[in-house]
N, C-alpha and C. Protein backbone atom coordinates (compact mmCIF):
# COMPACT_ATOMS: atom_id res chain seq x y z
N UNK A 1 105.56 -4.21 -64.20
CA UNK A 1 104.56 -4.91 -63.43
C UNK A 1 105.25 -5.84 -62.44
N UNK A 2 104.54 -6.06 -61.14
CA UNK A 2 105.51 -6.79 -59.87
C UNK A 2 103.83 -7.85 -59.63
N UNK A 3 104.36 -8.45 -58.91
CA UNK A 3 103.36 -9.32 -58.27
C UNK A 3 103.98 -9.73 -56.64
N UNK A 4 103.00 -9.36 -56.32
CA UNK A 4 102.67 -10.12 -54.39
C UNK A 4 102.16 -10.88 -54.59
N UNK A 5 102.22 -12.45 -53.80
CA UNK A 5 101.65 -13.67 -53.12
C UNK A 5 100.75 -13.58 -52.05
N UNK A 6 99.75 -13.68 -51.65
CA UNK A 6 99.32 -13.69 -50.47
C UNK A 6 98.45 -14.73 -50.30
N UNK A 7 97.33 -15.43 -48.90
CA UNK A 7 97.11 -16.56 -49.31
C UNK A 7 95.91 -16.54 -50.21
N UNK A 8 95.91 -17.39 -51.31
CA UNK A 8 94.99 -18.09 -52.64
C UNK A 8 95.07 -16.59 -53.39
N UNK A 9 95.82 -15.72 -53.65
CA UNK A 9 95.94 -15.23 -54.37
C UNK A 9 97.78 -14.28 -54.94
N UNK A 10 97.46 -14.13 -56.02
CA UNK A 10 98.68 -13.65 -56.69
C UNK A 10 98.02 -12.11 -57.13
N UNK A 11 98.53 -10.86 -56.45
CA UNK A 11 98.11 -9.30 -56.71
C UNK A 11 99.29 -9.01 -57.17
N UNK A 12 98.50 -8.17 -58.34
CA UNK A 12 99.53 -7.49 -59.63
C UNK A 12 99.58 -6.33 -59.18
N UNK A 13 100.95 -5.08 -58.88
CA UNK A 13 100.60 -3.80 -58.49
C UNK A 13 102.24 -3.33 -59.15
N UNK A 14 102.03 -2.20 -59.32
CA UNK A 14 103.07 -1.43 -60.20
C UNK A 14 103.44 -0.20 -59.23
N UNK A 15 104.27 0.19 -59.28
CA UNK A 15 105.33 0.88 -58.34
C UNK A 15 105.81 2.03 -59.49
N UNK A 16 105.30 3.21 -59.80
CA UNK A 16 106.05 4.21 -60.46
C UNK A 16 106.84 5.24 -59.71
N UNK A 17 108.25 5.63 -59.99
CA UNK A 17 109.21 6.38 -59.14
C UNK A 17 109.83 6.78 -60.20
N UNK A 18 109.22 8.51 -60.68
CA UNK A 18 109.94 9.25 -61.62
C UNK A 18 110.05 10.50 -60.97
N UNK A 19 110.84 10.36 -59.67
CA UNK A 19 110.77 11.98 -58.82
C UNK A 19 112.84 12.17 -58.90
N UNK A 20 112.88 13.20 -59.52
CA UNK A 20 114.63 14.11 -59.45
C UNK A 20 115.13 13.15 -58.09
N UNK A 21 116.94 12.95 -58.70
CA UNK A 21 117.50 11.72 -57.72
C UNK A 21 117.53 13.17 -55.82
N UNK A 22 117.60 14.04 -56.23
CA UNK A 22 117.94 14.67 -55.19
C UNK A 22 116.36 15.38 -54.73
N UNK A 23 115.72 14.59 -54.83
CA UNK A 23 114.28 14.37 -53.75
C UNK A 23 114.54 12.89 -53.49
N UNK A 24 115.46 12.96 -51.97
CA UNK A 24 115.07 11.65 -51.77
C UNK A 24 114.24 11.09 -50.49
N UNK A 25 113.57 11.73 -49.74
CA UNK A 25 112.46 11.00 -49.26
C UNK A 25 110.99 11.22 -49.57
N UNK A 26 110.36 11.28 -50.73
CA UNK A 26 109.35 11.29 -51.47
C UNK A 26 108.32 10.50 -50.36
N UNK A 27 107.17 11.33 -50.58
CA UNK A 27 105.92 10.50 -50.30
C UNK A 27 105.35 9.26 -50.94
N UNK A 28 104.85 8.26 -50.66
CA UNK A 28 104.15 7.57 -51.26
C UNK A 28 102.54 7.54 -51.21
N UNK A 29 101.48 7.15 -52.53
CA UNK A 29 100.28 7.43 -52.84
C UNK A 29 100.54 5.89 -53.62
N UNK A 30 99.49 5.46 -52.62
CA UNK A 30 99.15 4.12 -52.96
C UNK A 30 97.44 4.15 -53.47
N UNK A 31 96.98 3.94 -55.40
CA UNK A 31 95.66 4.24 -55.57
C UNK A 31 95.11 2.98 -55.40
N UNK A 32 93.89 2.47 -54.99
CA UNK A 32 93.20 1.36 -54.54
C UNK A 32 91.64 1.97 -55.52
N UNK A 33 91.76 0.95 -56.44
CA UNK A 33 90.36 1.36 -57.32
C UNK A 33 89.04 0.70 -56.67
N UNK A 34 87.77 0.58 -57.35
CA UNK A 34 86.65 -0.16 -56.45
C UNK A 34 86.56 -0.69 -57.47
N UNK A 35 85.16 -1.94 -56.48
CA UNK A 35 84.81 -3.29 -57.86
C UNK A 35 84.36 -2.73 -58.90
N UNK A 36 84.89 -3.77 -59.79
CA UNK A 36 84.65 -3.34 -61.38
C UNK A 36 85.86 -3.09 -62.03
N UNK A 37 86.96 -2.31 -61.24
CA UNK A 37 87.78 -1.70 -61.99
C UNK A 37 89.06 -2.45 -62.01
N UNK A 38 90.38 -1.35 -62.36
CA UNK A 38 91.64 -2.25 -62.25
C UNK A 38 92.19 -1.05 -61.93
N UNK A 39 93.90 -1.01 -61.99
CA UNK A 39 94.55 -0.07 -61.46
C UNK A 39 94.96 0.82 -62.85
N UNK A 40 94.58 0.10 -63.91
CA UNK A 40 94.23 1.60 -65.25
C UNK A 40 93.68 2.11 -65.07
N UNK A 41 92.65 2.68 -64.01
CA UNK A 41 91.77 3.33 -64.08
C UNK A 41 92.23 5.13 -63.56
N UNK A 42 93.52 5.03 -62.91
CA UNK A 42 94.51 5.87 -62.49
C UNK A 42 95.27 5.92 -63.41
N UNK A 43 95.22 5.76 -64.55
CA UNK A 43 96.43 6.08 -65.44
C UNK A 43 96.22 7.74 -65.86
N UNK A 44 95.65 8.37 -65.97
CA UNK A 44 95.41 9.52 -66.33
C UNK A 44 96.26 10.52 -65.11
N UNK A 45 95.85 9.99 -64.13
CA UNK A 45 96.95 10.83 -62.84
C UNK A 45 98.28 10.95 -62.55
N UNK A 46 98.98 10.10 -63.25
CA UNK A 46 99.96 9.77 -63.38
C UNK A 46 100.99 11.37 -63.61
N UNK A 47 101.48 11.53 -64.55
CA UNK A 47 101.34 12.50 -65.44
C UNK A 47 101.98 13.81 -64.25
N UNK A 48 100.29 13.83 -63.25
CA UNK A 48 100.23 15.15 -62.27
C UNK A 48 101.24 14.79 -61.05
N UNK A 49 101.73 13.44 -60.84
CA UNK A 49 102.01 13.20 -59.41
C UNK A 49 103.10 12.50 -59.52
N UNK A 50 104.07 11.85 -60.60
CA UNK A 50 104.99 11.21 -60.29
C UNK A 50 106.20 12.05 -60.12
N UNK A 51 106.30 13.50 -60.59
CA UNK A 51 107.56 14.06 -60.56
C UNK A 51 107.89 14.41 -59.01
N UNK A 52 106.59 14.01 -57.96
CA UNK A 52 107.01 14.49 -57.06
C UNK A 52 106.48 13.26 -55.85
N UNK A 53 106.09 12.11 -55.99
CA UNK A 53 105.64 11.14 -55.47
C UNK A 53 106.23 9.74 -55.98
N UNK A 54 106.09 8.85 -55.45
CA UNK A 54 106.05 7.59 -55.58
C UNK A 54 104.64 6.76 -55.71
N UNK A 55 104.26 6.38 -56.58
CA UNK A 55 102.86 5.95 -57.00
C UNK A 55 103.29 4.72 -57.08
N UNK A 56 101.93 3.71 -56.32
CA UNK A 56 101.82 2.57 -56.43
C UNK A 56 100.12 2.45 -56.66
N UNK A 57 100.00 1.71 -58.12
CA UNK A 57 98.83 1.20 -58.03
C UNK A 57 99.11 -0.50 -58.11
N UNK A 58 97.46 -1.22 -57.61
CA UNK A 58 97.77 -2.35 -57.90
C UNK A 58 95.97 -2.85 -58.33
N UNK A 59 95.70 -3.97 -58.42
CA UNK A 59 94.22 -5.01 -59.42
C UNK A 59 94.18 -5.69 -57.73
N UNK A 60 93.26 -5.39 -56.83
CA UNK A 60 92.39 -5.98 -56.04
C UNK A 60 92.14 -7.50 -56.48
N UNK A 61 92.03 -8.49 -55.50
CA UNK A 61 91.68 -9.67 -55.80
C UNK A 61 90.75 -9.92 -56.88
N UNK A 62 90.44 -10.36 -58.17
CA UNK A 62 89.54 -10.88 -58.77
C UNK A 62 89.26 -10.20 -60.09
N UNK A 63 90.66 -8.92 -59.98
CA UNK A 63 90.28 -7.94 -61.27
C UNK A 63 91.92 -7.39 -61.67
N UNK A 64 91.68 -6.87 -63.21
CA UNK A 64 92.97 -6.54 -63.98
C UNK A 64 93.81 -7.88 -63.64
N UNK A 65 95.07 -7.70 -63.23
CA UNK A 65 95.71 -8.76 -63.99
C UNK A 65 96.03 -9.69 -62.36
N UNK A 66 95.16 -9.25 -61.10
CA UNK A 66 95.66 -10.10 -59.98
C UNK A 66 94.73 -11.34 -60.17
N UNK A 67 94.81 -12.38 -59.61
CA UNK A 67 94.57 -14.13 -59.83
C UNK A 67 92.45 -13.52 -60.03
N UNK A 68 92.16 -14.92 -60.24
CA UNK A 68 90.91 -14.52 -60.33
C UNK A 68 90.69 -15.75 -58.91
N UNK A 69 89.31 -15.21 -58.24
CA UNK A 69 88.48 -15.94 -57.37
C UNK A 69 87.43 -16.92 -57.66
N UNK A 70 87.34 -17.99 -56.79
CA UNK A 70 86.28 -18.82 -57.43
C UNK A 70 84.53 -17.99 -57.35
N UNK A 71 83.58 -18.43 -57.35
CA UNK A 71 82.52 -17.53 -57.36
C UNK A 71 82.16 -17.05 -55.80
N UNK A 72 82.17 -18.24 -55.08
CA UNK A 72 81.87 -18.42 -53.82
C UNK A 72 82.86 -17.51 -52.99
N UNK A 73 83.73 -17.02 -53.59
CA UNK A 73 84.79 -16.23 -52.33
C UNK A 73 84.06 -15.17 -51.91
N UNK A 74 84.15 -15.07 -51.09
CA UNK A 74 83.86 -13.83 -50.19
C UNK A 74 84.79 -12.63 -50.13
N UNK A 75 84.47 -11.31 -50.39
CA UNK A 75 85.39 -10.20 -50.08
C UNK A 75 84.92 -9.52 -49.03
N UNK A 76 85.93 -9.21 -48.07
CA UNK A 76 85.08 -8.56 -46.97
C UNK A 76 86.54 -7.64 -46.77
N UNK A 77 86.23 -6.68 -45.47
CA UNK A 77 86.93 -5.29 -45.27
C UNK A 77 88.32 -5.68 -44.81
N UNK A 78 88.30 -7.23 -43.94
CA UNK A 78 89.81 -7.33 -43.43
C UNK A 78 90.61 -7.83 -44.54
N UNK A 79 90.17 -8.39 -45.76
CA UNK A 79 90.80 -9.39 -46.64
C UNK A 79 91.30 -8.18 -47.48
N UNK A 80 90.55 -7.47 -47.94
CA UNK A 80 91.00 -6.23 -48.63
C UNK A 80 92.10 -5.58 -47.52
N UNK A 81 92.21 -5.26 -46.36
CA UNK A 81 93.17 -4.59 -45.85
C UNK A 81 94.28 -5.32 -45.61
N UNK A 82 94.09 -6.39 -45.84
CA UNK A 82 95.63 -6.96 -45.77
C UNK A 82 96.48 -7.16 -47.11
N UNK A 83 95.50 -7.27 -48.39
CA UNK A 83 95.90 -6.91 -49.48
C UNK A 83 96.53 -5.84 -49.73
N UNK A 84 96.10 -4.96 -49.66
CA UNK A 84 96.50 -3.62 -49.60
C UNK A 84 97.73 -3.09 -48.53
N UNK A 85 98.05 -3.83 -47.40
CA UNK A 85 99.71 -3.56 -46.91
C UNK A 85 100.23 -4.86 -47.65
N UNK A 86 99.89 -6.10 -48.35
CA UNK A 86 100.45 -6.64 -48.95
C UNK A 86 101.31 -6.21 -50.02
C-alpha cells in the first residue's frame, strides 16, 4: 500500500507489477471504483491482468483506506480528476 498527498487529503492506491522482467514496457490500467466502494472491489481481476499489465488501483477521497471528508465537502468532476493523475 502507497499513499499520495494532495490538498486536505491523503489517497491510498496500490501499484501491482507482476509482468516477466523481459516485458519491459507494459501498459498501465489504472481501476477507479464509484461511490460506495474501495479499490477491493477489483481484486478479483487481478489474477487476469497482472502477468501482462501494470495495475494500479487506489480509495477515492472519503472511502477504503484514503483520509475521510468532512460532511460538507463537495465532490465534483475536476477534484476527482486531479485525484486520479495524483
Amino acid at each position: 500500500m502507497s499513499s499520495s498527498t494532495v490538498p486536505g487529503c491523503k489517497l491510498d492506491y496500490e501499484v501491482t507489477v507482476l509482468t516477466p522482467p523481459w516485458l519491459a514496457d507494459v501498459e498501465t490500467i489504472v481501476f477507479h471504483h464509484g461511490l460506495g466502494a474501495c479499490q477491493d472491489i477489483w481484486m478479483e481481476w487481478l489474477p487476469a491482468l497482472v502477468d501482462r499489465y501494470r495495475v494500479v488501483r487506489f480509495d477515492m477521497r472519503g472511502h477504503g483506506r484514503s483520509s475521510r471528508q468532512s460532511p460538507d465537502f463537495r465532490l465534483d468532476m475536476e477534484r476527482l480528476t486531479d485525484d486520479l493523475f495524483a
